[in-house]
Protein backbone atom coordinates (compact mmCIF):
# COMPACT_ATOMS: atom_id res chain seq x y z
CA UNK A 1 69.37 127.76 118.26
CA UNK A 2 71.29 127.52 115.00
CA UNK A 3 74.52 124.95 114.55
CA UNK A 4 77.05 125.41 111.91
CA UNK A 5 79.39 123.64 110.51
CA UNK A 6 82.20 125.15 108.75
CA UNK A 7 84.77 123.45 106.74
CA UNK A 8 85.92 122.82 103.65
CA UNK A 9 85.95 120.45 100.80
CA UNK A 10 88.57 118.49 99.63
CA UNK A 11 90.77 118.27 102.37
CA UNK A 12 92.19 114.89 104.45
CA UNK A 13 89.41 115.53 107.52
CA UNK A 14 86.24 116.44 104.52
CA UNK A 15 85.56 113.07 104.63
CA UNK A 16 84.79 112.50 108.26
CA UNK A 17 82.71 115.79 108.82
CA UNK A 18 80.51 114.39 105.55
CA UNK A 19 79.84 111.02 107.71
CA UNK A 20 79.33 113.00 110.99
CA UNK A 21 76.60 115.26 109.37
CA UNK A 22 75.07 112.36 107.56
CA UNK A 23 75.55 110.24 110.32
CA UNK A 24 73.87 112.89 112.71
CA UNK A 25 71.16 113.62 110.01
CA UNK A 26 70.32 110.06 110.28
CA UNK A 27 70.27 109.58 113.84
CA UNK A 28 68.20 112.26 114.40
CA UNK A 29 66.71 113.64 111.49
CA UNK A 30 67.64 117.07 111.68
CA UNK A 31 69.82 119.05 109.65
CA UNK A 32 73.38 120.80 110.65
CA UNK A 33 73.90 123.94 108.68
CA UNK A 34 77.06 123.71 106.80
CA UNK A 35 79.19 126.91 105.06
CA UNK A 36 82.19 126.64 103.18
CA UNK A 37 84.96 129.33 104.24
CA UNK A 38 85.90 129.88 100.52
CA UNK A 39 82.10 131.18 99.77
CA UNK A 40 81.23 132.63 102.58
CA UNK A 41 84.41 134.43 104.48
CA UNK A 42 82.42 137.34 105.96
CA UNK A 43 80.73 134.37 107.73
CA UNK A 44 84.17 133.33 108.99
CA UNK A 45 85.66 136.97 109.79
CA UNK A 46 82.26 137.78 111.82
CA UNK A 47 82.60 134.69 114.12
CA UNK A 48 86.57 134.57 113.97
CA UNK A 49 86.80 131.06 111.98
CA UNK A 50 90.03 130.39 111.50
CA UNK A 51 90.36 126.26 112.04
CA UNK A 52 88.59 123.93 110.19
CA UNK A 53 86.46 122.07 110.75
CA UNK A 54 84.34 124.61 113.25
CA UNK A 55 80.96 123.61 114.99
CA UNK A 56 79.34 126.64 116.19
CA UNK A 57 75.94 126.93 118.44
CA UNK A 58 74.45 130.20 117.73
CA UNK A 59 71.94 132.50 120.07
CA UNK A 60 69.27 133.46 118.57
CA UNK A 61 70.21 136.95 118.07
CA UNK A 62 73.57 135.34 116.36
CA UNK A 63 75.80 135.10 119.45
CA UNK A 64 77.74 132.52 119.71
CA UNK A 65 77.27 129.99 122.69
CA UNK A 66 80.14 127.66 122.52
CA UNK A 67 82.60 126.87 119.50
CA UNK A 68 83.97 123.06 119.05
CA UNK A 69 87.26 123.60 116.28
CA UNK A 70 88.89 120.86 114.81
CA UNK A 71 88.57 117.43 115.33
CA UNK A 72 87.56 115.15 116.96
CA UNK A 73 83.78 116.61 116.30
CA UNK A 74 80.68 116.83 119.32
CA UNK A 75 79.11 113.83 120.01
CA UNK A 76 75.48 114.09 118.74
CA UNK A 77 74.29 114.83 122.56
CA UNK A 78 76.30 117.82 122.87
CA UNK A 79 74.65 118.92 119.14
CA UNK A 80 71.12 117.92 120.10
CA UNK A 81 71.02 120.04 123.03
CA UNK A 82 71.05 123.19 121.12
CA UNK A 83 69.07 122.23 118.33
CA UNK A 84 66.90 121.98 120.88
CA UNK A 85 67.19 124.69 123.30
């Protein structure tokens, strides 16, 4: 499966996603995919984005399996287990 992260840069909360994702990235070596709303809006219209920051777990044909908006953020279990699945 595919996890984003949307949010932006910049703002009061920017900080803390940048330590979750590094902080996740070092835990478990993977990656989180991360998209900027102000680059990428069709992104954010297609999968009704409208609170920042968004976590979503994508299907592999692009559905979406569960949405986590605004903070606080998943814990890294809740993340790992769909990267995984």
């Amino acid at each position: 499966m595919r996890v984003v992260c949307v949010f932006k840069e910049g703002y009061d909360y920017s900080r803390t996603v940048t330590d979750w994702l590094e902080d996740y990235h070092r835990r478990s070596g993977d990656e989180i995919e991360t998209i900027d709303p102000n680059k990428d809006s069709t992104f954010c219209k297609a999968y009704d984005v409208t609170e920042y920051p968004t976590v979503l777990a994508l299907g592999p044909n692009g559905e979406t399996v569960t949405t986590w908006r605004g903070l606080p953020l998943p814990l890294f279990d809740e993340i790992s287990y769909y990267k995984i699945n």
